[in-house]
PDB file of N, CA and C in Angstrom:
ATOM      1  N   UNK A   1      32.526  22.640  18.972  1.00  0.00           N
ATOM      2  CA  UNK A   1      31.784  21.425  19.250  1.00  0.00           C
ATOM      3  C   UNK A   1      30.737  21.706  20.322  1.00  0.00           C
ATOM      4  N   UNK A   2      29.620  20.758  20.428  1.00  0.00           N
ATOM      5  CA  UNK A   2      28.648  21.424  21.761  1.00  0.00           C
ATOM      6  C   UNK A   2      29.414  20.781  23.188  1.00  0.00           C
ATOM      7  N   UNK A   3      28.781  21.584  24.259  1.00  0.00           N
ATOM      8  CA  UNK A   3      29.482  21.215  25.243  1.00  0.00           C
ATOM      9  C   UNK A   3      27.981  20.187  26.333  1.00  0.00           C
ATOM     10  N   UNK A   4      28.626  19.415  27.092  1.00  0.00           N
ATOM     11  CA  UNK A   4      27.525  19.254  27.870  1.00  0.00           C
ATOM     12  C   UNK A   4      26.096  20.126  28.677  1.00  0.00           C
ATOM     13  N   UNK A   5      25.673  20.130  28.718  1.00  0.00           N
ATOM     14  CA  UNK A   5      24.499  20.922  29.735  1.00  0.00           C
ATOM     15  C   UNK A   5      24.224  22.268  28.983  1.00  0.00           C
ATOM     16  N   UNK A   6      24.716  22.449  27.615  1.00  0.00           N
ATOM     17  CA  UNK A   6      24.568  24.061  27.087  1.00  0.00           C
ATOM     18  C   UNK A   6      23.153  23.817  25.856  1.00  0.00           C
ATOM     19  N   UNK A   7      22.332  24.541  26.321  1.00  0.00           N
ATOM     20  CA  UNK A   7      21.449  24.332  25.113  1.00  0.00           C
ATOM     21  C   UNK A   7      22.199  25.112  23.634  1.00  0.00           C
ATOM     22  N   UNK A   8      21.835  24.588  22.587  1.00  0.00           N
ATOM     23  CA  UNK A   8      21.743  24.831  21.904  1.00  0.00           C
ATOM     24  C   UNK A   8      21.206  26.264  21.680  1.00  0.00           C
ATOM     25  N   UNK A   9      20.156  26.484  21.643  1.00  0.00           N
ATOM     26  CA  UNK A   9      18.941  27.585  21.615  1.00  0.00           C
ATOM     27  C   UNK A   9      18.471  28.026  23.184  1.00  0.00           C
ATOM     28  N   UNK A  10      19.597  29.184  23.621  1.00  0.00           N
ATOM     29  CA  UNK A  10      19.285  29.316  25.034  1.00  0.00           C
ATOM     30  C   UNK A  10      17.924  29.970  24.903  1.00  0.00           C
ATOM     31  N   UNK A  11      17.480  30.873  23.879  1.00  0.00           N
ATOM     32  CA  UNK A  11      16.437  31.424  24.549  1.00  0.00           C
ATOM     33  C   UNK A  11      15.036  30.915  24.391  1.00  0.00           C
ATOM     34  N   UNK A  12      15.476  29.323  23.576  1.00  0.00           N
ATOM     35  CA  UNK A  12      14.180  28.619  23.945  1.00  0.00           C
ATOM     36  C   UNK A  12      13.184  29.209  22.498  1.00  0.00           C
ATOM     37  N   UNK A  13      11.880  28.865  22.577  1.00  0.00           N
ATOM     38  CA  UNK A  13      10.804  28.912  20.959  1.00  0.00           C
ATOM     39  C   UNK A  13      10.648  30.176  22.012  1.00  0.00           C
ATOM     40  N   UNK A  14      10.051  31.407  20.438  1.00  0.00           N
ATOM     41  CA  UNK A  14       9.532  32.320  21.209  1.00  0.00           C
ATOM     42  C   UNK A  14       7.963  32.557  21.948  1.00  0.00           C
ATOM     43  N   UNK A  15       7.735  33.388  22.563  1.00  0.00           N
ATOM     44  CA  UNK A  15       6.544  33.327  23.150  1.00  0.00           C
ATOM     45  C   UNK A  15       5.378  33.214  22.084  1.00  0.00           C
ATOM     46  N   UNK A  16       4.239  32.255  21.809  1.00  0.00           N
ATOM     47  CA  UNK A  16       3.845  32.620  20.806  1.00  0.00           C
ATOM     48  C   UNK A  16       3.637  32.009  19.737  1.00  0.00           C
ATOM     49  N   UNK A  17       4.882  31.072  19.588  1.00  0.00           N
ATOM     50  CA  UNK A  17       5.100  30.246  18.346  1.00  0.00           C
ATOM     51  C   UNK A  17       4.627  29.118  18.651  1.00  0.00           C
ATOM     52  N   UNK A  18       4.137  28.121  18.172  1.00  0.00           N
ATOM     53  CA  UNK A  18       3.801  26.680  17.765  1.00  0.00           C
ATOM     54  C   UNK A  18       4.590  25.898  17.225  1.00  0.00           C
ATOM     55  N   UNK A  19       4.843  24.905  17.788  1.00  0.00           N
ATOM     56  CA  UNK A  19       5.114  23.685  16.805  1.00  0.00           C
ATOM     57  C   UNK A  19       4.915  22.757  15.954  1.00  0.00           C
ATOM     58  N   UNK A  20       5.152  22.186  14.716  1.00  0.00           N
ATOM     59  CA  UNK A  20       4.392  21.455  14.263  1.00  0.00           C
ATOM     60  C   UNK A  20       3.303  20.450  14.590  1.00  0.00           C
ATOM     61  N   UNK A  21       3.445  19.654  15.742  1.00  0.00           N
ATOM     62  CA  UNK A  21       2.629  19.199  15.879  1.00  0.00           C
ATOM     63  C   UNK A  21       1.187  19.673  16.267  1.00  0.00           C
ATOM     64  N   UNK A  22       1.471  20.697  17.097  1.00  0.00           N
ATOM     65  CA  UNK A  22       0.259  21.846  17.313  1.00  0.00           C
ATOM     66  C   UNK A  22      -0.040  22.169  16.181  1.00  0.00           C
ATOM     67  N   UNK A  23       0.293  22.588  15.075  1.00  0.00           N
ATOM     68  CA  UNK A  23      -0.344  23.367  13.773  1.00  0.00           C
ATOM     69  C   UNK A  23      -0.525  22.358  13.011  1.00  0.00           C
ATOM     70  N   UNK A  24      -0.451  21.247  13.774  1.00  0.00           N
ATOM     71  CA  UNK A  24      -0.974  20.108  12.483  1.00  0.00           C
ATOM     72  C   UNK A  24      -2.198  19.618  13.086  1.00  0.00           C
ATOM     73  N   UNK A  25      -2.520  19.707  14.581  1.00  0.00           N
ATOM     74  CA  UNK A  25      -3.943  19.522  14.812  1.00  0.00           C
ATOM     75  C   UNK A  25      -4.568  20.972  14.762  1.00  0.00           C
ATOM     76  N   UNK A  26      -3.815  21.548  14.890  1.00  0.00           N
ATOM     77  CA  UNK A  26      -4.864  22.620  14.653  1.00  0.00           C
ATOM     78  C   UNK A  26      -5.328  22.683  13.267  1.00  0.00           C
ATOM     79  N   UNK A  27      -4.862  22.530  12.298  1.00  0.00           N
ATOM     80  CA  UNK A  27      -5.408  22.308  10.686  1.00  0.00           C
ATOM     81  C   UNK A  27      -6.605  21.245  10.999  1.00  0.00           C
ATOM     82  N   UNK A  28      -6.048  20.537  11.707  1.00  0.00           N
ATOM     83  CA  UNK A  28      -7.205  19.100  11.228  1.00  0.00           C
ATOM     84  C   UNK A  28      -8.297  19.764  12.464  1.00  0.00           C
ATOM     85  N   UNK A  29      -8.190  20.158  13.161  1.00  0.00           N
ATOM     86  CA  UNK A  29      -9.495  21.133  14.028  1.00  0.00           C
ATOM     87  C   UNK A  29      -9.788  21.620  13.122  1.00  0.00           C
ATOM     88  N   UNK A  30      -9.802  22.757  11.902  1.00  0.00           N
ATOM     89  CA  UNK A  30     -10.697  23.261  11.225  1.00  0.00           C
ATOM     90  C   UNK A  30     -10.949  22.122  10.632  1.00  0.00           C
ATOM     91  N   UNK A  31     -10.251  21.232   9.531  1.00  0.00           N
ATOM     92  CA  UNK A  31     -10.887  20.089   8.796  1.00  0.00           C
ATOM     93  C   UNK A  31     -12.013  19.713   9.383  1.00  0.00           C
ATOM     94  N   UNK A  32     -11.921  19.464  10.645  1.00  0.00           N
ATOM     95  CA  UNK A  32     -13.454  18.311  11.216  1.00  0.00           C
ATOM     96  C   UNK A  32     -14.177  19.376  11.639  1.00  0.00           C
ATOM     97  N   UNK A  33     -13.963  20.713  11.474  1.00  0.00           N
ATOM     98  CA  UNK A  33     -15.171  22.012  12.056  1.00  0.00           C
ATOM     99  C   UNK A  33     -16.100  22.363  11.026  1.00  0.00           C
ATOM    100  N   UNK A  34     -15.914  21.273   9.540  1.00  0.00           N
ATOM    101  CA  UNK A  34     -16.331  21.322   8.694  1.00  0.00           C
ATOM    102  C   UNK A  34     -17.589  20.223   8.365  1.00  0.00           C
ATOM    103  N   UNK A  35     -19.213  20.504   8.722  1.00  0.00           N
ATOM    104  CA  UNK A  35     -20.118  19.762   8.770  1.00  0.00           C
ATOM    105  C   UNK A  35     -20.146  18.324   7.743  1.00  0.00           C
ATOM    106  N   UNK A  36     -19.583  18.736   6.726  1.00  0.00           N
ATOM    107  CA  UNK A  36     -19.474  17.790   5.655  1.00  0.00           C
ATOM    108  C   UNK A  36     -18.280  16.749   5.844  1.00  0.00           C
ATOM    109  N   UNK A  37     -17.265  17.642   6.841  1.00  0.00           N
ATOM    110  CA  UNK A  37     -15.814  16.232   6.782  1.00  0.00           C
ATOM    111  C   UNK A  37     -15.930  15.530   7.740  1.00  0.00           C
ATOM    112  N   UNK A  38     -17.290  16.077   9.063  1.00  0.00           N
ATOM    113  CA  UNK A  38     -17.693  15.332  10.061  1.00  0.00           C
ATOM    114  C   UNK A  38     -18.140  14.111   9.861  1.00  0.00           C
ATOM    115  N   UNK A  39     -19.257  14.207   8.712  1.00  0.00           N
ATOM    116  CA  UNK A  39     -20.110  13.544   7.955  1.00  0.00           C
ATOM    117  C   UNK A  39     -19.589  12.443   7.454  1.00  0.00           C
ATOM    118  N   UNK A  40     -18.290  12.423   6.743  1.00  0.00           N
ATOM    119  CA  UNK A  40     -17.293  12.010   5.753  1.00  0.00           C
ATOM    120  C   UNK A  40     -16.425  11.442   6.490  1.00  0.00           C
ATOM    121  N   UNK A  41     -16.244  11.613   7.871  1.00  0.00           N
ATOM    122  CA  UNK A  41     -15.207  10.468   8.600  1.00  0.00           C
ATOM    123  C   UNK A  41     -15.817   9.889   9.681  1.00  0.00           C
ATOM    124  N   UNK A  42     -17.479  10.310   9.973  1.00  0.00           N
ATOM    125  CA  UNK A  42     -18.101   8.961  10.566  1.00  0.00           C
ATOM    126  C   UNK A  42     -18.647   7.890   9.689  1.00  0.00           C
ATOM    127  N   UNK A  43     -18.958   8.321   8.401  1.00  0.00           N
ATOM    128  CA  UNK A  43     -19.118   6.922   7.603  1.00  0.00           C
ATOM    129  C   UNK A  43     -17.895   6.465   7.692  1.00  0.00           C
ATOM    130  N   UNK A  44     -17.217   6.546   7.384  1.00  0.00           N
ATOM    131  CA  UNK A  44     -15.506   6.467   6.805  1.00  0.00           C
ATOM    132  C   UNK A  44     -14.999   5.003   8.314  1.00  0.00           C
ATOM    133  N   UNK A  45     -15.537   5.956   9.205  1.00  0.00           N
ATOM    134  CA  UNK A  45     -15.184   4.983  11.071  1.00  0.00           C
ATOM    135  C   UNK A  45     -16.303   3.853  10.435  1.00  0.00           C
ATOM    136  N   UNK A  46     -17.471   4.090  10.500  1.00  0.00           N
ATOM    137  CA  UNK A  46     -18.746   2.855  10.667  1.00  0.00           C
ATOM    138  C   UNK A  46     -18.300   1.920   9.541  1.00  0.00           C
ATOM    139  N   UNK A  47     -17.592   2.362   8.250  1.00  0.00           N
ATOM    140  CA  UNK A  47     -17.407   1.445   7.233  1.00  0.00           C
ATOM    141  C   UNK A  47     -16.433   0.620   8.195  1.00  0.00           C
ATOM    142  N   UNK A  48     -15.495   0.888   8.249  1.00  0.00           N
ATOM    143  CA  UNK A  48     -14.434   0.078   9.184  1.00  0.00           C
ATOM    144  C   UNK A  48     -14.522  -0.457  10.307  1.00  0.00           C
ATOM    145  N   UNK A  49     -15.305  -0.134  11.310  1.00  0.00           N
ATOM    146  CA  UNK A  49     -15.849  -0.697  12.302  1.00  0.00           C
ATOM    147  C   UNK A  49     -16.884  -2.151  11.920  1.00  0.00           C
ATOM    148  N   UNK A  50     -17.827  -2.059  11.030  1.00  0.00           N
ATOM    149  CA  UNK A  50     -18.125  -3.234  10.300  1.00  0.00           C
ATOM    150  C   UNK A  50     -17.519  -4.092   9.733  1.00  0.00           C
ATOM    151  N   UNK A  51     -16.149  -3.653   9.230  1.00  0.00           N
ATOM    152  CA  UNK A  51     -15.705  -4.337   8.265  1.00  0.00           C
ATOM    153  C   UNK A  51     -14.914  -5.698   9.047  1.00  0.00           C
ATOM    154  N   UNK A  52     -14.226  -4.904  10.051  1.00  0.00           N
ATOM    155  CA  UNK A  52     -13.579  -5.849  11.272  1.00  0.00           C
ATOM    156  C   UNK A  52     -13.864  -4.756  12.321  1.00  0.00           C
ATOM    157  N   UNK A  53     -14.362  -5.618  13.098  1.00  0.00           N
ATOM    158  CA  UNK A  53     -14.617  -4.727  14.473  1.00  0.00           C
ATOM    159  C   UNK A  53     -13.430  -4.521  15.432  1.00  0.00           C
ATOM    160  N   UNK A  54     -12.529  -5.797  15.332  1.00  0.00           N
ATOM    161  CA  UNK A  54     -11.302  -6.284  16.011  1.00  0.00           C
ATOM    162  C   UNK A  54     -10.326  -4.644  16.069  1.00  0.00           C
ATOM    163  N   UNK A  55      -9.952  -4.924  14.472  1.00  0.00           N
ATOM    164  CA  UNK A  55      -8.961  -4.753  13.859  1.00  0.00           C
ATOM    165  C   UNK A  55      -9.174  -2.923  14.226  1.00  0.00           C
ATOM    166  N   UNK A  56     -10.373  -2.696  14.177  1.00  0.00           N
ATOM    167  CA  UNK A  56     -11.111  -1.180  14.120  1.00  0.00           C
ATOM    168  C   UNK A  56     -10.561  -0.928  15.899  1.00  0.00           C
ATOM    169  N   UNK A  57     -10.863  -1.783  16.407  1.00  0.00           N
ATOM    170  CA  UNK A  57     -10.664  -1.507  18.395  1.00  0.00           C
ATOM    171  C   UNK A  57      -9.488  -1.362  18.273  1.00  0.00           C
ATOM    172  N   UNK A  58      -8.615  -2.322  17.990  1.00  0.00           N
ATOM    173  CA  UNK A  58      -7.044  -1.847  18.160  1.00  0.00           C
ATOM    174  C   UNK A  58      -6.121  -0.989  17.525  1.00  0.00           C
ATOM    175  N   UNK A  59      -6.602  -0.695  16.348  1.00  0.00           N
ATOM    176  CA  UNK A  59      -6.272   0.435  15.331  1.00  0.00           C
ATOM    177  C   UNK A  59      -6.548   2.079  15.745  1.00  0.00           C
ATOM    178  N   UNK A  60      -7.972   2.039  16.169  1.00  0.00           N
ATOM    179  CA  UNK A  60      -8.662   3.471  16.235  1.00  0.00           C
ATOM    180  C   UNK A  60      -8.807   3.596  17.678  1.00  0.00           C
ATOM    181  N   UNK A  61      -9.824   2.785  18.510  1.00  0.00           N
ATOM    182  CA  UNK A  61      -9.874   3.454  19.895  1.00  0.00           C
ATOM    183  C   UNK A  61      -8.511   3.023  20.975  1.00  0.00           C
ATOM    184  N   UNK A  62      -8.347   1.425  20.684  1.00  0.00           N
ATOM    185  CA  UNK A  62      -6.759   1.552  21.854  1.00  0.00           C
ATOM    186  C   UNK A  62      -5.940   2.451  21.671  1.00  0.00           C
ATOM    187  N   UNK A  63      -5.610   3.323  20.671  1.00  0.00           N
ATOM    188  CA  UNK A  63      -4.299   4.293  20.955  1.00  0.00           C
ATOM    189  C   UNK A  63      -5.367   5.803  21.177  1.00  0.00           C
ATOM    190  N   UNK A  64      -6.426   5.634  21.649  1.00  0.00           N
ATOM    191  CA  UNK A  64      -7.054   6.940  21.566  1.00  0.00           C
ATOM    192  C   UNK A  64      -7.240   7.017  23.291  1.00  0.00           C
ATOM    193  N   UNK A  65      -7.240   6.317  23.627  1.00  0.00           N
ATOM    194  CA  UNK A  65      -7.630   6.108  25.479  1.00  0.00           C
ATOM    195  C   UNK A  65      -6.389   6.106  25.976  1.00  0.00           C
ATOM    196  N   UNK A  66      -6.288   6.893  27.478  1.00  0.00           N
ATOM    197  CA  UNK A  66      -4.906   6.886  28.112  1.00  0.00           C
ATOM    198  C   UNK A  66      -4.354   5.663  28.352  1.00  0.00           C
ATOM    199  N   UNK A  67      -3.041   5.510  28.537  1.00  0.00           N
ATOM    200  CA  UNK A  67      -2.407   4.210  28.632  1.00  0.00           C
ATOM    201  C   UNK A  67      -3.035   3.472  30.324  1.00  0.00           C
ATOM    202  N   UNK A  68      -3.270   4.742  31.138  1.00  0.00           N
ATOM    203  CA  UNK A  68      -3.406   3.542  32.624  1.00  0.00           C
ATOM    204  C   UNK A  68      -5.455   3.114  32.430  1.00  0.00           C
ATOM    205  N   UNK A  69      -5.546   3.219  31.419  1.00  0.00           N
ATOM    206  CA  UNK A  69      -7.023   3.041  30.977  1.00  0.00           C
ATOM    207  C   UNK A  69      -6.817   1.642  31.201  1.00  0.00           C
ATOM    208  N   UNK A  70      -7.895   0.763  32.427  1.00  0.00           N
ATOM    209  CA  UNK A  70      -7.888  -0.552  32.692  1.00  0.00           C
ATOM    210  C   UNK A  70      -9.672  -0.961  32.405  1.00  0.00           C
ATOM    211  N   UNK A  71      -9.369  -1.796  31.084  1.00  0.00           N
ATOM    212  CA  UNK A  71     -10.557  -2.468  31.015  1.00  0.00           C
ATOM    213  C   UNK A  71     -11.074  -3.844  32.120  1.00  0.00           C
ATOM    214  N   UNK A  72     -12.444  -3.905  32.226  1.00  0.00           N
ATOM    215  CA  UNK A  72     -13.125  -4.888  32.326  1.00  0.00           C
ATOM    216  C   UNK A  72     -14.324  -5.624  31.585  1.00  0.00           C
ATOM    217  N   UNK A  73     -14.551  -6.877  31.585  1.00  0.00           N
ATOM    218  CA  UNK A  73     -15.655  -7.704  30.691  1.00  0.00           C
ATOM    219  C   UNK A  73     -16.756  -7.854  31.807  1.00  0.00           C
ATOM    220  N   UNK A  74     -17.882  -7.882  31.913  1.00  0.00           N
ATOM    221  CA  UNK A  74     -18.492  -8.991  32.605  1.00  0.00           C
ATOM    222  C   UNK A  74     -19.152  -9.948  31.860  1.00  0.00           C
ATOM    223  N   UNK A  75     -19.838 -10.353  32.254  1.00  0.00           N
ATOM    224  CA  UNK A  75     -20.061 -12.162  31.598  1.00  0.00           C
ATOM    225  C   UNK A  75     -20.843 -11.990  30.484  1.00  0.00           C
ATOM    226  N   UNK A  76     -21.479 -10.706  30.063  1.00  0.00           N
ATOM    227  CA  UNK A  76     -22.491 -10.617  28.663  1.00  0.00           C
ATOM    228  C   UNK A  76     -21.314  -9.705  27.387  1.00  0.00           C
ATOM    229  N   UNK A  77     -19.972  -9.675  28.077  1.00  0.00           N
ATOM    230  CA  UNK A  77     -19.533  -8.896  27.370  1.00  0.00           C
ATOM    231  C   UNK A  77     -19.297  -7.749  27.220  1.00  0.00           C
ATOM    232  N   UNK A  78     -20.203  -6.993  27.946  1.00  0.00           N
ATOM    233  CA  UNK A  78     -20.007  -5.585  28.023  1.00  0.00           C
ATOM    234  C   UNK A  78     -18.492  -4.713  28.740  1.00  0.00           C
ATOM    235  N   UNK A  79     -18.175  -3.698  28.132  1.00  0.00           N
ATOM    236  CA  UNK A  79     -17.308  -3.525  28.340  1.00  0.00           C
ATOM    237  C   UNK A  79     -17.002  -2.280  29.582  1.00  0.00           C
ATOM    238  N   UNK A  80     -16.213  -1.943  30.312  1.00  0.00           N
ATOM    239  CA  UNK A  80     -16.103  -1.314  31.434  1.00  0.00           C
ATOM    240  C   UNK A  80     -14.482  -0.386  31.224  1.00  0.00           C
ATOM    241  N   UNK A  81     -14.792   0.897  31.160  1.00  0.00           N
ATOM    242  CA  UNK A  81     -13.792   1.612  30.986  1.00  0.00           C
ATOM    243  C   UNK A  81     -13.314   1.844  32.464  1.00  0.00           C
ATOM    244  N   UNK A  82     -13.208   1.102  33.086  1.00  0.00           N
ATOM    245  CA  UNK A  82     -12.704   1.503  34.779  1.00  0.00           C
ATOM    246  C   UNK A  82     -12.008   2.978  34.788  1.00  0.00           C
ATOM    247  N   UNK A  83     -10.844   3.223  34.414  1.00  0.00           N
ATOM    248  CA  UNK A  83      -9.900   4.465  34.673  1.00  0.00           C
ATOM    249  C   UNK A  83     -11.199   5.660  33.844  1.00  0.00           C
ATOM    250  N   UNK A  84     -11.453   5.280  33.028  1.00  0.00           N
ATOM    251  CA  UNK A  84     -12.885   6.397  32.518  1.00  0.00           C
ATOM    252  C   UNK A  84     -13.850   6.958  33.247  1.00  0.00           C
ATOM    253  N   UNK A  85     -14.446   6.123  34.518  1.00  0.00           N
ATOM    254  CA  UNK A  85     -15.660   6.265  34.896  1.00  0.00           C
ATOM    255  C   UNK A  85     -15.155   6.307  36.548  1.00  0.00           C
ATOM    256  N   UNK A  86     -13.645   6.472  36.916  1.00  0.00           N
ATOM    257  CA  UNK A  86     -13.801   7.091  38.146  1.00  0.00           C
ATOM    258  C   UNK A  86     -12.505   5.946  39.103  1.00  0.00           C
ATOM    259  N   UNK A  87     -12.041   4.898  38.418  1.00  0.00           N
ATOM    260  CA  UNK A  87     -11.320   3.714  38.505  1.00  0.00           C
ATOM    261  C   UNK A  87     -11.979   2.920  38.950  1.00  0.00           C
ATOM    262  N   UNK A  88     -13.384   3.049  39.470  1.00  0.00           N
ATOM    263  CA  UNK A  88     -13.994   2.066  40.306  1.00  0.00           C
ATOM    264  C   UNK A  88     -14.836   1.071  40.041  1.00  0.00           C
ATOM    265  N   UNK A  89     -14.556  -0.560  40.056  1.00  0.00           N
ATOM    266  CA  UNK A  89     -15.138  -1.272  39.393  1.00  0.00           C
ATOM    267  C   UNK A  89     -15.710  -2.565  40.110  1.00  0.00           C
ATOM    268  N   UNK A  90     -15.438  -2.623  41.456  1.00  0.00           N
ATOM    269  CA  UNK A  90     -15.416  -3.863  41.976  1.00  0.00           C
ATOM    270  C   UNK A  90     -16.304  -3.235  42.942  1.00  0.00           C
ATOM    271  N   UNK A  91     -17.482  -4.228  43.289  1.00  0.00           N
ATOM    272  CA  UNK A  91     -17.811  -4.049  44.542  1.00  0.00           C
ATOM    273  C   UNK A  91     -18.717  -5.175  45.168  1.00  0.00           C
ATOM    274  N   UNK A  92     -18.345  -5.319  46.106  1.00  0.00           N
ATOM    275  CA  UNK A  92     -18.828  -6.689  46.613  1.00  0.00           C
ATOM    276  C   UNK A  92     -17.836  -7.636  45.972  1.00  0.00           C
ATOM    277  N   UNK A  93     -16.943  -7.692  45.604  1.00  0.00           N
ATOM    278  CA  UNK A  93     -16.172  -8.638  44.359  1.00  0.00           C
ATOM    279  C   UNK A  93     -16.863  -8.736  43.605  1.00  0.00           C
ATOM    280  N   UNK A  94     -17.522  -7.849  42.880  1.00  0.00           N
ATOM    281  CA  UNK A  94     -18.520  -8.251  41.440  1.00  0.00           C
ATOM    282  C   UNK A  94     -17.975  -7.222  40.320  1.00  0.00           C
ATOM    283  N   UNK A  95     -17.435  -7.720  39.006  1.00  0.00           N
ATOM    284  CA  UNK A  95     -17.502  -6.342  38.428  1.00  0.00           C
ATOM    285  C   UNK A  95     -18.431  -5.859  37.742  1.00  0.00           C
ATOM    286  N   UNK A  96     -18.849  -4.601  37.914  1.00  0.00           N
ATOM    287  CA  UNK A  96     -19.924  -3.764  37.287  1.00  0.00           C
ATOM    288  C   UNK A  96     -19.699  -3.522  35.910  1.00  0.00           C
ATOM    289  N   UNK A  97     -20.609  -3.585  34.619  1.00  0.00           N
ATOM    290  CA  UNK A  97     -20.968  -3.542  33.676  1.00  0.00           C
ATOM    291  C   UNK A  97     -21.257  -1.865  33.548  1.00  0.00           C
ATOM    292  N   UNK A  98     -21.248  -1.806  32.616  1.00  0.00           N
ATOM    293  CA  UNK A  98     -21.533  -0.109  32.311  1.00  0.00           C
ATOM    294  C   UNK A  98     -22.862  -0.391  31.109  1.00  0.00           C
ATOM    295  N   UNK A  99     -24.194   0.423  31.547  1.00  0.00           N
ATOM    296  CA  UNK A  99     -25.451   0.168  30.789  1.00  0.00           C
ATOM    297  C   UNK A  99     -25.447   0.751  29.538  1.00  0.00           C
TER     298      UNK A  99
END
């Protein structure tokens, strides 16, 4: 039976080796190193980004930005990646817009 605190696999992956998830972006790194599949998944984004813009923000870029990523609005809408651009967003109590 296993015992507490004993790995399984003491000596660990070997030096060298990858894991799937690594060799599965690394496949899709060549896929998009390919001028034509570049081509083929920015229409692919702009179709969907038109289609619902909403649905496109929370689908594609919220899980693409780090989690302590803190947005701001100011009053025209524009949007402010605070944790992106350095955390710094307030000054004077005003928040800054990004041009």
């Amino acid at each position: 039976m296993f015992e507490a605190g004993v790995s399984g696999n003491p000596q660990g992956r070997p030096k060298g080796s990858y894991g799937g998830r690594i060799q599965a972006l690394a496949g899709l790194d060549k896929l998009l190193a390919r001028r034509k599949n570049q081509k083929a998944l920015i229409n692919a984004l702009e179709a969907e980004l038109q289609a619902n813009p909403v649905r496109f923000f929370k689908t594609v870029i919220m899980p693409l930005l780090p989690r302590e990523t803190k947005l701001a609005f100011d009053h025209e809408g524009v949007i402010q990646w605070r944790s992106l651009i350095g955390g710094k967003g307030e000054e004077d109590g005003k928040e800054q817009g990004v041009e």
